[in-house]
N, C-alpha and C. Protein backbone atom coordinates (compact mmCIF):
# COMPACT_ATOMS: atom_id res chain seq x y z
N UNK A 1 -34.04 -67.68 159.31
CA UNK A 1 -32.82 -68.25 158.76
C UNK A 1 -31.65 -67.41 159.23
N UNK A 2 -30.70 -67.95 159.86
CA UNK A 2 -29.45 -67.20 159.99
C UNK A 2 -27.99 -68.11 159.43
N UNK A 3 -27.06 -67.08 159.06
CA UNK A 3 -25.91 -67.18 158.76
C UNK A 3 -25.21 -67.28 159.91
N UNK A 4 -23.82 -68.28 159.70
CA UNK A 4 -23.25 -68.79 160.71
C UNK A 4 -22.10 -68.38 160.20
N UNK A 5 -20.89 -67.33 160.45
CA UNK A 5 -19.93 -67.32 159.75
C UNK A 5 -18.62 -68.08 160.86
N UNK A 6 -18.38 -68.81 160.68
CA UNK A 6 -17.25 -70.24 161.55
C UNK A 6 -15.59 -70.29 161.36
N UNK A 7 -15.33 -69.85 162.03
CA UNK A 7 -13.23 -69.64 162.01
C UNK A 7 -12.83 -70.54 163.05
N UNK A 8 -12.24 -71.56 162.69
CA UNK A 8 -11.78 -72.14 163.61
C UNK A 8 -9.73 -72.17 163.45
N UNK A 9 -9.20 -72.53 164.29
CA UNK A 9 -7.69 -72.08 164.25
C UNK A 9 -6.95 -73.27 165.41
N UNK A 10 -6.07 -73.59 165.10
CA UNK A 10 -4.87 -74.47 166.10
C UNK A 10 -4.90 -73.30 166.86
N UNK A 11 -4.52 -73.98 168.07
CA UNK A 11 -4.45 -73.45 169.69
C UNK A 11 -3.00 -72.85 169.42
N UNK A 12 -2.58 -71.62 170.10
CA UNK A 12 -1.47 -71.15 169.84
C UNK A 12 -0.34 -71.99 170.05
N UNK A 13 -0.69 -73.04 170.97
CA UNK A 13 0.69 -73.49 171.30
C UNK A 13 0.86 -75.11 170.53
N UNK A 14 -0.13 -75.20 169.28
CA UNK A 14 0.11 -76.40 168.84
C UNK A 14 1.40 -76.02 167.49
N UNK A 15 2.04 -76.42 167.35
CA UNK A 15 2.51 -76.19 166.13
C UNK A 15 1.70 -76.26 164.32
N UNK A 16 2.16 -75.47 163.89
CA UNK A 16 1.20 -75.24 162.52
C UNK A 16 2.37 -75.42 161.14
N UNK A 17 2.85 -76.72 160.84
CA UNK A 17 3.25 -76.92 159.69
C UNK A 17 2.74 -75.78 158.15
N UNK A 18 1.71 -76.32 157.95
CA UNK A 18 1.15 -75.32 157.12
C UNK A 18 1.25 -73.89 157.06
N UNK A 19 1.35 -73.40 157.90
CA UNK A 19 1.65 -71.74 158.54
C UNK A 19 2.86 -71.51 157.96
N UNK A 20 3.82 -72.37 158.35
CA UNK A 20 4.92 -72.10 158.17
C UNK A 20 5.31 -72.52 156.76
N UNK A 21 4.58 -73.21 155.88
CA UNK A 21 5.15 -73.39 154.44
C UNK A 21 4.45 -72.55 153.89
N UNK A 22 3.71 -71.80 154.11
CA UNK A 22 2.98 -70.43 153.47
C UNK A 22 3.74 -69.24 153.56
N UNK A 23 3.84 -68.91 155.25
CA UNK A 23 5.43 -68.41 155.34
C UNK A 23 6.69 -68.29 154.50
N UNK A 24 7.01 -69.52 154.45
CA UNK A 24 8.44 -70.06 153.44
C UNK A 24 7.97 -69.14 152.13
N UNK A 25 6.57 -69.42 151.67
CA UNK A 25 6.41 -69.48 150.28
C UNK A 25 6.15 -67.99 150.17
N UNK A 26 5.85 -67.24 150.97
CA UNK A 26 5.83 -65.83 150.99
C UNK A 26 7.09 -65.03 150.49
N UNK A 27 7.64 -65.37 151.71
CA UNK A 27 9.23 -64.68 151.80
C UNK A 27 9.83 -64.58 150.30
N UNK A 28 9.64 -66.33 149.71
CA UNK A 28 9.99 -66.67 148.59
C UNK A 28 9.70 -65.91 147.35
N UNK A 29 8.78 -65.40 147.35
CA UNK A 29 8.07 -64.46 146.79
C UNK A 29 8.27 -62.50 147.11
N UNK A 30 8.94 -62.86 147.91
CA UNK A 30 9.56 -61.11 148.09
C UNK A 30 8.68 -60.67 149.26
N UNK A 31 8.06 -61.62 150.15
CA UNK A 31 7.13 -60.65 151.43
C UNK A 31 8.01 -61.03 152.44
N UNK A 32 8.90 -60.54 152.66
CA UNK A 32 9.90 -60.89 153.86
C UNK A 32 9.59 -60.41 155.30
N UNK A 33 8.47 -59.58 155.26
CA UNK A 33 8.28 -58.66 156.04
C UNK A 33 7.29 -59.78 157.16
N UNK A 34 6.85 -60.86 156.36
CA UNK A 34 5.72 -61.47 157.21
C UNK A 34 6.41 -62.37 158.31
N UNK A 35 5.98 -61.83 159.47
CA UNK A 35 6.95 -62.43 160.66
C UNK A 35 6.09 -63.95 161.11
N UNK A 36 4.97 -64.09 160.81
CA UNK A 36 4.33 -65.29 161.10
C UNK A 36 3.06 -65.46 160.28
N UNK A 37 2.52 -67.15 160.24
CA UNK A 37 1.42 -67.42 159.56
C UNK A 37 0.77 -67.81 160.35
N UNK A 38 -0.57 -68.57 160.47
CA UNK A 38 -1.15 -69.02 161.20
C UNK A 38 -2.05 -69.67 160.30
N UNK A 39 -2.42 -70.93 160.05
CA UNK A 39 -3.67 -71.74 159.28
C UNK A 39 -4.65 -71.99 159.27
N UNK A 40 -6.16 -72.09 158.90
CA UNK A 40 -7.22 -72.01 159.58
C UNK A 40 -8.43 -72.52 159.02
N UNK A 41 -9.38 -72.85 159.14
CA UNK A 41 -10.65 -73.10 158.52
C UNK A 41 -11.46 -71.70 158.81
N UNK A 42 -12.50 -71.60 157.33
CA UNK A 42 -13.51 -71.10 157.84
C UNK A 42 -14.93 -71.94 156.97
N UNK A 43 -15.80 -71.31 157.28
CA UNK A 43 -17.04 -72.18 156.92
C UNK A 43 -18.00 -71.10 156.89
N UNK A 44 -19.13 -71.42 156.32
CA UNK A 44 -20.30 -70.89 156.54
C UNK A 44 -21.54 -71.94 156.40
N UNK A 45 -22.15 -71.46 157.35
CA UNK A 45 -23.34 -72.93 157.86
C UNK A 45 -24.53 -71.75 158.02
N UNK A 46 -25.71 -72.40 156.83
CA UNK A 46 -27.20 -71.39 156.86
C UNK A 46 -27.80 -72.12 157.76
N UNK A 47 -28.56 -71.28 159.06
CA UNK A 47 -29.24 -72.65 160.12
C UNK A 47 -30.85 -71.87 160.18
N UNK A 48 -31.68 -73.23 160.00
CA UNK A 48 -33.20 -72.90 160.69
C UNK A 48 -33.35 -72.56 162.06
N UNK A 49 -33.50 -71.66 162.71
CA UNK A 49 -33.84 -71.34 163.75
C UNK A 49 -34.73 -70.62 164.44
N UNK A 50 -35.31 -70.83 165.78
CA UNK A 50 -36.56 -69.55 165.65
C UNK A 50 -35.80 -68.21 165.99
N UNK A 51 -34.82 -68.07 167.06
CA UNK A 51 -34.26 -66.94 167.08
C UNK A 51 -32.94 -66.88 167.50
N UNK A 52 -31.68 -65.94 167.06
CA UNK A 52 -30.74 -66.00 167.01
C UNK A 52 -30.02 -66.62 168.72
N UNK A 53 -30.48 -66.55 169.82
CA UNK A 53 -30.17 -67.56 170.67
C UNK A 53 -29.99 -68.71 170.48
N UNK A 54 -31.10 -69.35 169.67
CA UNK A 54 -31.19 -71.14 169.13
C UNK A 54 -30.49 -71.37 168.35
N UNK A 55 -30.24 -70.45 167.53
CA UNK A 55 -29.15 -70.18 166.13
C UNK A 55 -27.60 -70.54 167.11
N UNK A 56 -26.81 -69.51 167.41
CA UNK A 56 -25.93 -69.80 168.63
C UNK A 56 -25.67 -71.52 169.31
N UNK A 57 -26.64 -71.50 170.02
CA UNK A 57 -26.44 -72.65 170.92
C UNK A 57 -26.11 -74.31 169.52
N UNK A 58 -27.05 -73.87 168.52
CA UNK A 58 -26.64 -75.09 167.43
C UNK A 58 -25.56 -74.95 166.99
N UNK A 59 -25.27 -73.79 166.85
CA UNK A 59 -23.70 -73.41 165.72
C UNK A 59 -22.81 -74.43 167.19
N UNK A 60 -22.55 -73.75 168.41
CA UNK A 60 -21.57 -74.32 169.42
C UNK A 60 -21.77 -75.15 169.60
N UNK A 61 -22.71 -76.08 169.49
CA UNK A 61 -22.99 -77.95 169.71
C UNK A 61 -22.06 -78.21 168.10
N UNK A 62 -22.49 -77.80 166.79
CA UNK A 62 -21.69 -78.66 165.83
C UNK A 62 -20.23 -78.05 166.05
N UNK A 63 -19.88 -76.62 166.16
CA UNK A 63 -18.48 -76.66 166.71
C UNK A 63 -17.71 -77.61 167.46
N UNK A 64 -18.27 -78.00 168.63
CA UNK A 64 -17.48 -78.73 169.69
C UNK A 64 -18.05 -80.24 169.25
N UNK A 65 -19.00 -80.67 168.34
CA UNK A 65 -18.82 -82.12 167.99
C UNK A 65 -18.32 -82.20 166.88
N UNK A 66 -18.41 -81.63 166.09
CA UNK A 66 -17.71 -81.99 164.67
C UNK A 66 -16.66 -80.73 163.83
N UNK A 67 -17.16 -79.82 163.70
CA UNK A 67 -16.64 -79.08 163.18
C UNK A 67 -14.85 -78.00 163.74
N UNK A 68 -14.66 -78.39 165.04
CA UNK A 68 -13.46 -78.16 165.53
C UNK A 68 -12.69 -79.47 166.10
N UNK A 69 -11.80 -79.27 166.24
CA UNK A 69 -11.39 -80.55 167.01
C UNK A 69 -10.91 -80.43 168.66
N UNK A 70 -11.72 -80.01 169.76
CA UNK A 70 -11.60 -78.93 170.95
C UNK A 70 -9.55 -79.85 171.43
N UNK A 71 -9.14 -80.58 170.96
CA UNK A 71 -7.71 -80.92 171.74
C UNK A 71 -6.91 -79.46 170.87
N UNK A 72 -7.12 -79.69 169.87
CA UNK A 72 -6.12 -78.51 169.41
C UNK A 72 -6.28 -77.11 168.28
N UNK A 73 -7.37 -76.90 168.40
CA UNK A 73 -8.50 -76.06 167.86
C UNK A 73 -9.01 -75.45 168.14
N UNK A 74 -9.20 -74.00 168.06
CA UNK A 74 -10.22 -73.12 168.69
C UNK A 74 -11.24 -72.66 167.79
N UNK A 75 -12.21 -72.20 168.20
CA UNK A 75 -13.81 -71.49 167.20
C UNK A 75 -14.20 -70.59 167.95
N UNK A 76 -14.80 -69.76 166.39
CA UNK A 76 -15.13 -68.76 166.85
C UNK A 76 -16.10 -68.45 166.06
N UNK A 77 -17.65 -67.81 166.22
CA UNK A 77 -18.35 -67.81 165.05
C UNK A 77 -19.24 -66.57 165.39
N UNK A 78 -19.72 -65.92 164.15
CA UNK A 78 -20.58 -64.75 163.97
C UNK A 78 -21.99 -65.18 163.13
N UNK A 79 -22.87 -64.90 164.11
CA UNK A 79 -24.49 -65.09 163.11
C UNK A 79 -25.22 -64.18 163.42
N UNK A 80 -25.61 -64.06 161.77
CA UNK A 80 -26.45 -63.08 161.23
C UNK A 80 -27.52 -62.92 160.48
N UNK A 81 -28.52 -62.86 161.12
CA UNK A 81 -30.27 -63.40 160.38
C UNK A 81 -30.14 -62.86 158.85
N UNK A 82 -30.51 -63.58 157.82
CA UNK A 82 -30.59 -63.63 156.66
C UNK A 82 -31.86 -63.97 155.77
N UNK A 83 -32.38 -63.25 154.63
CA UNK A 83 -33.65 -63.29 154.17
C UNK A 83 -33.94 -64.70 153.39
């Protein structure tokens, strides 16, 4: 069994509404200091696998079919065999 830990993020050059009303809402709040946001998913996905290679190659097949959106989205993921 391994752990899939999954961050996916808008491509730097897409614009991020959300980023920026977190931003707003910061400042608003006295963190003036925060020069940028950025928005993001994360996930965690437990996968059957025989070994952390097979683990990998499944996590990046549901990344790039479902779980990112590859036009304006990037992923990135960490797995780690679990009892």
């Amino acid at each position: 069994m391994f752990l899939a830990r999954i961050y996916v993020t808008l491509r730097p050059t897409v614009n991020d509404p959300q980023g920026l009303t977190i931003k707003g809402a910061l400042h608003s709040l006295g963190f003036g200091e925060v020069e940028s946001v950025r928005a993001g998913k994360y996930m965690e996905v437990r996968v059957e696998a025989k070994d952390q290679k097979a683990a990998e190659k499944q996590v990046g097949e549901m990344c790039s079919k479902l779980l990112a959106n590859p036009v304006i989205e990037e992923y990135r993921f960490e797995i780690d065999a679990v009892d």
